[in-house]
Every structure is written in C-alpha cells, then in structure tokens.
Protein backbone atom coordinates (compact mmCIF):
# COMPACT_ATOMS: atom_id res chain seq x y z
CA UNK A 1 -52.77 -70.31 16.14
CA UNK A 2 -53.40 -70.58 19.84
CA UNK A 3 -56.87 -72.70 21.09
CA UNK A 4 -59.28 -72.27 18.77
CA UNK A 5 -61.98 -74.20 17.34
CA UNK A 6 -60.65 -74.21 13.85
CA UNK A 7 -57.52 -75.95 14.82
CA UNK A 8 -57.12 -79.71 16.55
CA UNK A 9 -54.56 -79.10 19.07
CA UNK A 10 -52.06 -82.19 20.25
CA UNK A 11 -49.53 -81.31 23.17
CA UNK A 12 -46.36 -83.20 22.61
CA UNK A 13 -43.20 -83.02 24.69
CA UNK A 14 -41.14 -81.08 21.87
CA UNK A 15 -44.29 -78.44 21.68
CA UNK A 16 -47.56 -78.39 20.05
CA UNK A 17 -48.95 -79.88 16.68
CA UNK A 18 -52.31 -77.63 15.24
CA UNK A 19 -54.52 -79.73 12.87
CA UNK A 20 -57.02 -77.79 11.09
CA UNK A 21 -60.81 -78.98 10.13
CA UNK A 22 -60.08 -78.17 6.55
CA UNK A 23 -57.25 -81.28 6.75
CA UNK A 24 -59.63 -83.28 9.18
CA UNK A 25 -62.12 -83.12 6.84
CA UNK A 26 -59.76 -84.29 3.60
CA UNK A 27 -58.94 -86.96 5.46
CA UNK A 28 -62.89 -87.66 6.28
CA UNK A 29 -63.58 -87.46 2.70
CA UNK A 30 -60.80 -89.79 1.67
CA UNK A 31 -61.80 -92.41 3.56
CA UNK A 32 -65.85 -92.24 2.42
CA UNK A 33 -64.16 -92.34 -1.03
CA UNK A 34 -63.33 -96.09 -0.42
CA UNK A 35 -66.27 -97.39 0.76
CA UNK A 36 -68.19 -99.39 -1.26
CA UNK A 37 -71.93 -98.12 -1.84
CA UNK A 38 -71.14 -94.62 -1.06
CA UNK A 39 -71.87 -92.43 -4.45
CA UNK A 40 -71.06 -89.22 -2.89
CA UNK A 41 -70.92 -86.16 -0.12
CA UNK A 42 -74.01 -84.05 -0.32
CA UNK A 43 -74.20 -80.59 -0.27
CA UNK A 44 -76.73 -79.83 2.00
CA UNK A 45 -79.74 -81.10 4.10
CA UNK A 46 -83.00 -79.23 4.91
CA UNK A 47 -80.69 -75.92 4.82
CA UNK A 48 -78.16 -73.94 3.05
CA UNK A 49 -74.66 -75.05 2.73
CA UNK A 50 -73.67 -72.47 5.08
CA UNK A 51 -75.83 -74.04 8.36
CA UNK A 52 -74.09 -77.48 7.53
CA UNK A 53 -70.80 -76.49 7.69
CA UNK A 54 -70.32 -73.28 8.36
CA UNK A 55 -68.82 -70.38 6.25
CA UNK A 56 -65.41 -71.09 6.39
CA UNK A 57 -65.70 -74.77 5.57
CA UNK A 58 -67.82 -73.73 2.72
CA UNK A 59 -64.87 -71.59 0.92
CA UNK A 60 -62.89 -74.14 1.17
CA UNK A 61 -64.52 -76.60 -0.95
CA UNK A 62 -65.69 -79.19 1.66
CA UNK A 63 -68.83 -80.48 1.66
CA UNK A 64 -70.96 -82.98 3.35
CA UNK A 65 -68.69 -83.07 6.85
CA UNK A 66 -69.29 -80.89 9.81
CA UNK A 67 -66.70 -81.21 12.78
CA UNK A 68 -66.84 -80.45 16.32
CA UNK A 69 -63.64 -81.12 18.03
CA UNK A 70 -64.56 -79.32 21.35
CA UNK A 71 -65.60 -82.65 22.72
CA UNK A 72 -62.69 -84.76 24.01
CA UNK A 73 -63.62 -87.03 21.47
CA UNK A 74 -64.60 -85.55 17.91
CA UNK A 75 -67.37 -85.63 16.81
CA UNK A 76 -68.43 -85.76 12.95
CA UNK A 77 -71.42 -85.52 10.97
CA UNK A 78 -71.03 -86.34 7.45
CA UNK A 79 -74.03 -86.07 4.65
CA UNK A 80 -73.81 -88.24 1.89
CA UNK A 81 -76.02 -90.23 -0.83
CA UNK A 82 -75.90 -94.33 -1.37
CA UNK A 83 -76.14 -96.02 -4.93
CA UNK A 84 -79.03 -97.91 -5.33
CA UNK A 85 -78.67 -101.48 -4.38
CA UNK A 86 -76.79 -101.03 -1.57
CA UNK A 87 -77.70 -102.12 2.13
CA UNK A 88 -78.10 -98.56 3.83
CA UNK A 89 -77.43 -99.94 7.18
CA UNK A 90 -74.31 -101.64 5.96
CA UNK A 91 -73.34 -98.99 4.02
CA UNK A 92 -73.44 -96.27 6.85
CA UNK A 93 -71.75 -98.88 9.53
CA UNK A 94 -68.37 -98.85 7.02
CA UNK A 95 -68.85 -95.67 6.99
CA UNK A 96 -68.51 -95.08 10.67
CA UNK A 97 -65.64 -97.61 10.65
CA UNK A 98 -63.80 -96.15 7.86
CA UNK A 99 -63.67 -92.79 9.04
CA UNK A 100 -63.09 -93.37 12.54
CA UNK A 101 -59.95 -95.61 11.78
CA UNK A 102 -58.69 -93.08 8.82
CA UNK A 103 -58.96 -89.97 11.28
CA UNK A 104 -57.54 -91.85 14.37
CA UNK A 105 -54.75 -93.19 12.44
CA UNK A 106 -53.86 -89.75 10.77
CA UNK A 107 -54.12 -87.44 13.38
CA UNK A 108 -53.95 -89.76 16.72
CA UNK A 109 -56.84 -88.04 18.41
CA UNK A 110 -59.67 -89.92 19.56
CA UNK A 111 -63.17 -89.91 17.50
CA UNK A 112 -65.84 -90.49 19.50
CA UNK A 113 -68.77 -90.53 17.06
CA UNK A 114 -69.38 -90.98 13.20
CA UNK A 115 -73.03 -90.11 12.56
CA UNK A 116 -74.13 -90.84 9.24
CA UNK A 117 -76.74 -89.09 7.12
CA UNK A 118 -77.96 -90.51 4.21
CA UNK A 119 -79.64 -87.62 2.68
CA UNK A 120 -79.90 -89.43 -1.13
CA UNK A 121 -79.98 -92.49 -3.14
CA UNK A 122 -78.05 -92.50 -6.78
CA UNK A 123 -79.08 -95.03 -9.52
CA UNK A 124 -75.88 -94.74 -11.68
C-alpha cells in the first residue's frame, strides 16, 4: 500500500492502518443520507463525471464526493441537490456538520473542510 494518495494513512504504535477514499467516501455518503433536505448526490457539475472525481472513484460507484487527503486536514467536496422547501443555507451547514463528525468519528483523522455544492433542487 505504501503513501499514496488513494489510501488515508494513520501511524499507530502496533503499525500502520490504510483507509482508502472509496471507504471515506461511503462513510461521506452515509452521513448526507441522514440529513434532512438533502434529496441526493449529483453526478456531475459543469463537467464529466470523470473531472469530479476522478477515474477510479468513478468505477467504483461513488458519486458526488471528491477527496483530497494530502492536506493535514481533509478536505471534501461533495455535489448534491436539495428538495424544494428546504432552507439551502441550513441545509448545506448540516451538511458540513454531519459529515465532518461521521468521518472524524470513523476514521479519527482530522477534516478540515466540508464544502458544499448544491448543484440542484428536487420537487418530489
């Protein structure tokens, strides 16, 4: 596995724990699953799928979260749509919350930013 910028890497006294994007991600998606007002990840914005989240994260089946964890915080971007009705602002800020206490509590690294796109509004 070794450093590389697919993998999260944690240095523990007994040896080394590797945490992938792919799981990062799940975990990302999870939480925006529980947030009230969110109706979904998007696809893509202004580009192909590919530019969002690069090729690898795109054969894998997640969408709507890009990852950089070269930072000594992460740093995530996540795309998604709001249903109707729903206070954007509000929305995105439980977002931010949400995702930053799922991923800190899961894999005990430190996120430094949640920036929300809202690329979309849903009506059902």
């Amino acid at each position: 596995m070794g450093e590389s910028k697919e993998y999260l890497t944690l240095t523990e006294e007994t040896g080394n724990i590797h945490i992938s994007e792919e799981v990062v991600a799940a975990i990302v998606v999870g939480a925006v699953r529980d947030v009230e007002g969110i109706s979904g990840m998007m696809n893509t914005v202004g580009g192909n799928v590919a530019d969002l989240m690069g090729k690898k994260n795109q054969a894998k089946g997640v969408r709507g979260v890009k990852i950089n964890m070269t930072e000594p915080a992460m740093v995530l971007d996540l795309y998604v749509t709001v249903r109707y009705g729903y206070a954007i602002p509000e929305v995105a800020e439980n977002t931010q919350k949400a995702v930053a206490s799922a991923v800190e509590a899961m894999t005990g690294c430190s996120v430094g930013e949640v920036n929300v796109h809202v690329g979309g509004v849903t009506i059902a």
